[in-house]
C-alpha atoms as a PDB file:
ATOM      1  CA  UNK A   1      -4.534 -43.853 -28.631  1.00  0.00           C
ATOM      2  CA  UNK A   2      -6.358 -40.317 -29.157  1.00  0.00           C
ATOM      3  CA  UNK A   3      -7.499 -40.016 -25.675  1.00  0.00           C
ATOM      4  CA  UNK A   4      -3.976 -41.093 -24.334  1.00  0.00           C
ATOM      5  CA  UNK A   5      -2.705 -38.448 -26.381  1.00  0.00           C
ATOM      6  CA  UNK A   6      -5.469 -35.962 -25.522  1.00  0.00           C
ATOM      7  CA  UNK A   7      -4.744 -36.819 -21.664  1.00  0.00           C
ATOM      8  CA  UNK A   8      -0.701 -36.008 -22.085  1.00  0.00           C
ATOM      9  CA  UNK A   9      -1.674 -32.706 -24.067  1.00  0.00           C
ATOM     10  CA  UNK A  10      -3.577 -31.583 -21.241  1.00  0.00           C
ATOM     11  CA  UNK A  11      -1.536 -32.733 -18.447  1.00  0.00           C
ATOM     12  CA  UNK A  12       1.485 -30.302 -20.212  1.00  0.00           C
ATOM     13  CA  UNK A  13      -0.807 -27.440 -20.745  1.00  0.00           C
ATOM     14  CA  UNK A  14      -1.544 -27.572 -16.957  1.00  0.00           C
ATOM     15  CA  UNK A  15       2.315 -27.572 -16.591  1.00  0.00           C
ATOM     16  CA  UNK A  16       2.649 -25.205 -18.828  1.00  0.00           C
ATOM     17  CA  UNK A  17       0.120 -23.356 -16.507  1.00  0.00           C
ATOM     18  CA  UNK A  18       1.809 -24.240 -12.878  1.00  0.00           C
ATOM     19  CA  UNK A  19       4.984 -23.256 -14.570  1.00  0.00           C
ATOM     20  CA  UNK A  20       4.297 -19.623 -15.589  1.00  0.00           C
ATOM     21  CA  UNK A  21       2.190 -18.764 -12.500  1.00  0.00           C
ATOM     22  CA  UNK A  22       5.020 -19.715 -10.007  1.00  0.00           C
ATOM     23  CA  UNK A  23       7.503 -17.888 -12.622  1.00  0.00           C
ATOM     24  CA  UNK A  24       5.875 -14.768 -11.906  1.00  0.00           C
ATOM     25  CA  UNK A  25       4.880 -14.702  -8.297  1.00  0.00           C
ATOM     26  CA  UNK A  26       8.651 -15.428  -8.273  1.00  0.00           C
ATOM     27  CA  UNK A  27       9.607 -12.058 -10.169  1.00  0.00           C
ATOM     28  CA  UNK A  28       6.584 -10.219  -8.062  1.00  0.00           C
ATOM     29  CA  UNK A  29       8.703 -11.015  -5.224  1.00  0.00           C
ATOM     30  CA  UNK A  30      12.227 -10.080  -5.799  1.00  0.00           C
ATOM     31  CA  UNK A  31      10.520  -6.875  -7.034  1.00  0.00           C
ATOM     32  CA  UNK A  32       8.594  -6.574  -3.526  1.00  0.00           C
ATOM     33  CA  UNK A  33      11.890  -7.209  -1.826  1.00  0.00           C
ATOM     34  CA  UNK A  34      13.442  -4.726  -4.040  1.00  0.00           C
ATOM     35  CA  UNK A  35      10.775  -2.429  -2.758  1.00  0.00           C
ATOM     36  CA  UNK A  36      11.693  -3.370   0.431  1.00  0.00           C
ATOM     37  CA  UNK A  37      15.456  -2.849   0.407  1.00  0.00           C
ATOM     38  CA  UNK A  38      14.685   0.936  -1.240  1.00  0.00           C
ATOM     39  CA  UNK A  39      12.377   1.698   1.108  1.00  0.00           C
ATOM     40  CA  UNK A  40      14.564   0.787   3.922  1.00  0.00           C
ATOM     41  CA  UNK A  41      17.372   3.044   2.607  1.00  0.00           C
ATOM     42  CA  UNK A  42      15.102   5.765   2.222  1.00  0.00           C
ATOM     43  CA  UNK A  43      14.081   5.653   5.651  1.00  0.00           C
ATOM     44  CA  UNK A  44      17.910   5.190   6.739  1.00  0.00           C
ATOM     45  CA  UNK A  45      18.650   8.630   4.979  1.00  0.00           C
ATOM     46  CA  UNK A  46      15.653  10.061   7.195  1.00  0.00           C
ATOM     47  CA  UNK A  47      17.652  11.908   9.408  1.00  0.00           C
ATOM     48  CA  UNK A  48      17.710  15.171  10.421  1.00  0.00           C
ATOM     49  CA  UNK A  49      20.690  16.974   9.361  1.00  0.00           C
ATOM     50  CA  UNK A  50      20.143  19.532  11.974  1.00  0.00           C
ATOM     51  CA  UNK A  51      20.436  16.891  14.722  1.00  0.00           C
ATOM     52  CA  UNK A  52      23.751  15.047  13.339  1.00  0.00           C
ATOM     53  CA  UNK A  53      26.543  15.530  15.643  1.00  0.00           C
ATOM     54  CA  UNK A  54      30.533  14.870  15.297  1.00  0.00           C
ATOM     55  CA  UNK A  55      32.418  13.330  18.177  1.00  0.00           C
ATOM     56  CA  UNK A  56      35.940  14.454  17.103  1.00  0.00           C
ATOM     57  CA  UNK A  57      35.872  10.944  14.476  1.00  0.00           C
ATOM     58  CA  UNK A  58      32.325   9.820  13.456  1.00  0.00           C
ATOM     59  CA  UNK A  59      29.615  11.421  12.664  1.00  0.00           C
ATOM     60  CA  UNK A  60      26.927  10.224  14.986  1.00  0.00           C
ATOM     61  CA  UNK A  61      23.354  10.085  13.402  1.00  0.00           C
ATOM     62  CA  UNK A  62      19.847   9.562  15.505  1.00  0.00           C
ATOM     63  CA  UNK A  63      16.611   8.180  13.148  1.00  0.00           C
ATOM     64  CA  UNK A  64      13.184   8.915  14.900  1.00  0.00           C
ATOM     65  CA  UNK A  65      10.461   6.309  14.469  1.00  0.00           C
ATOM     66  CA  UNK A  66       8.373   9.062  13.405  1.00  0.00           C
ATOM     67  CA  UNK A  67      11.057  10.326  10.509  1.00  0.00           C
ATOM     68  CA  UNK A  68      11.871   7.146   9.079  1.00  0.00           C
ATOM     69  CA  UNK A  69       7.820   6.337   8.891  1.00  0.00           C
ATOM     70  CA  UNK A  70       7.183   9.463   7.180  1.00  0.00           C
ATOM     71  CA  UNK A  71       9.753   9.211   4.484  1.00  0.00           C
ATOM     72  CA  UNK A  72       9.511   5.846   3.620  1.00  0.00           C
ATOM     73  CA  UNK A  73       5.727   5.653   3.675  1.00  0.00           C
ATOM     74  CA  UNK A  74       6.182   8.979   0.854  1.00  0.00           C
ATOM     75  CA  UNK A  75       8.167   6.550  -1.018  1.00  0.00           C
ATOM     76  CA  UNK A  76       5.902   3.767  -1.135  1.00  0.00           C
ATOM     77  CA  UNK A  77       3.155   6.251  -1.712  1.00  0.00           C
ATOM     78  CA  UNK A  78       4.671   7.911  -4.576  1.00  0.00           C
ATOM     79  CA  UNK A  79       6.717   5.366  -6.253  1.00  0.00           C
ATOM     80  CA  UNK A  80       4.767   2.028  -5.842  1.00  0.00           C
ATOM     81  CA  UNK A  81       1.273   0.639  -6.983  1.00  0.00           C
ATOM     82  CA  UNK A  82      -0.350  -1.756  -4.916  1.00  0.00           C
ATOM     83  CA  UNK A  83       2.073  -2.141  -2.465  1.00  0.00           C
ATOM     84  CA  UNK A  84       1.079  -1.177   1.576  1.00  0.00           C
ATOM     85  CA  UNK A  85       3.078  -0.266   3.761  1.00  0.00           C
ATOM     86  CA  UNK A  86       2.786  -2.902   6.995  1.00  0.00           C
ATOM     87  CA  UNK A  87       5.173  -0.996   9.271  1.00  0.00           C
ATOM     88  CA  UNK A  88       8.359   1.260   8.983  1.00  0.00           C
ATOM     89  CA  UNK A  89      10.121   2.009  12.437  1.00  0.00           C
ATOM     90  CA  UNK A  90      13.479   2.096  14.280  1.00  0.00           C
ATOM     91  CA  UNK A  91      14.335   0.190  17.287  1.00  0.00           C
ATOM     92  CA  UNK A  92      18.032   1.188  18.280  1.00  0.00           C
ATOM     93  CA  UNK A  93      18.118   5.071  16.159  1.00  0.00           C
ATOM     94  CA  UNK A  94      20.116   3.810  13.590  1.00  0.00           C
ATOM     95  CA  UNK A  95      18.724   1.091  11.178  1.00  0.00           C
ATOM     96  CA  UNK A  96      15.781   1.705   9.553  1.00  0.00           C
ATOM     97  CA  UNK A  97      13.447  -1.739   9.125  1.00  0.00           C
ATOM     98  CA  UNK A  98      10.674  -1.988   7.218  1.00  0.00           C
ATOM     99  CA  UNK A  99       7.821  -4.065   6.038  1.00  0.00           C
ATOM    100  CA  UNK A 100       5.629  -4.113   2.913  1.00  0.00           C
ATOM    101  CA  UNK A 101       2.811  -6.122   1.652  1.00  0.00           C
ATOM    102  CA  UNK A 102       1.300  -6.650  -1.995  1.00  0.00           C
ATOM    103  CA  UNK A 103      -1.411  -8.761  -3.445  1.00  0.00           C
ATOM    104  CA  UNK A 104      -0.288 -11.323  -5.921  1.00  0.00           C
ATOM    105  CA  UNK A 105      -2.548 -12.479  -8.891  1.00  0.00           C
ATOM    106  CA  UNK A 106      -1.494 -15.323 -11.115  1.00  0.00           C
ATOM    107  CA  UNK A 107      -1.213 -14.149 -14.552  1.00  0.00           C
ATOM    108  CA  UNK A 108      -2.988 -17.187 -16.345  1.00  0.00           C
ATOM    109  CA  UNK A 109      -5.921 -18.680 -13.246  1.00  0.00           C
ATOM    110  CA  UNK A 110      -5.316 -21.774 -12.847  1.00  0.00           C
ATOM    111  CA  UNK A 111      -7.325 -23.950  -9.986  1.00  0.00           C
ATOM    112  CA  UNK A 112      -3.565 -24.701  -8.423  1.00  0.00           C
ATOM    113  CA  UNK A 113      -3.104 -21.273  -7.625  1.00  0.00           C
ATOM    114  CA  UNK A 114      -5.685 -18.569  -5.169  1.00  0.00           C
ATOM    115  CA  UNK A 115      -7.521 -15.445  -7.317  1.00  0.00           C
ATOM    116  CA  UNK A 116      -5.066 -13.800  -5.250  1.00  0.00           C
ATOM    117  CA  UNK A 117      -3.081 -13.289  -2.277  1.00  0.00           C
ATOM    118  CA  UNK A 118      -0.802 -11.384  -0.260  1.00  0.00           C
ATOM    119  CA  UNK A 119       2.528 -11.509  -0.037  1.00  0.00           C
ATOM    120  CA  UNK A 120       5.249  -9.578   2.029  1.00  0.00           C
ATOM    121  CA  UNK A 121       8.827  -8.620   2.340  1.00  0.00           C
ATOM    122  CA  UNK A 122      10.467  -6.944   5.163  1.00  0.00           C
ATOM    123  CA  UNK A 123      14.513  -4.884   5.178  1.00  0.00           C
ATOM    124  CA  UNK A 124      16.520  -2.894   7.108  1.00  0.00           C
ATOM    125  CA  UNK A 125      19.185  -0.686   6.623  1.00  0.00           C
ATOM    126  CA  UNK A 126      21.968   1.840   8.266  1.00  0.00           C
ATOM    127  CA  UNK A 127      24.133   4.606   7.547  1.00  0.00           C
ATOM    128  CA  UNK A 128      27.650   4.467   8.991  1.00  0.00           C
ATOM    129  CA  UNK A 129      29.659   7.523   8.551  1.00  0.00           C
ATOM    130  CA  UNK A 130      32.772   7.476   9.058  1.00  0.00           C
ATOM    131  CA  UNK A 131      35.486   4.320   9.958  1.00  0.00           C
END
């Protein structure tokens, strides 16, 4: 009976294990996607003022591949650790998409999960001004 019981004591402490480490590479992420999705916006905003122009209704906005990658890779620079840019562009002017990468370590290392590895999350976004 004691090594029955010693088996099923185990066998939940190894759930216990699983269950935690997928927990959390869950929450790391939504919080990389989050990244993601704030990143994108900031590169959406990238424009240059300067260069906006107004066609009698809407006001007609141009992103550069070179604006959006500057601002969002300050972003990710300044208000993210451990997470790399992977590439930040624009493909018609006016959505911004981008693509980040972390590395994920299991909290509690368990022989189910890697030491570590990457994961990634990609967003885009657009301003629309006016109707």
């Amino acid at each position: 009976m004691l090594p029955l019981v010693a088996g099923l004591l185990a066998l939940c402490g190894l759930a216990v294990v699983g269950i935690i480490d997928s927990t959390d590479l869950a929450l790391a992420r939504t919080s990389l996607q989050s990244t993601a999705d704030m990143a994108a916006l900031v590169g959406a905003e990238s424009f240059d003022p300067r260069r906006a122009q107004f066609d009698g209704q809407n006001l007609v906005i141009r992103l550069t591949n070179r604006g959006v990658r500057r601002a969002v890779n300050s972003f990710v620079r300044d208000a993210t650790d451990g997470v790399r840019l992977l590439s930040a562009l624009t493909t018609d002017g006016v959505t911004a998409q981008v693509s980040v990468r972390t590395n994920w370590t299991p909290p509690l290392g368990s022989q189910f999960f890697p030491s570590s590895f990457p994961i990634e999350a990609s967003a885009s976004a657009r301003l629309i001004f006016g109707g």
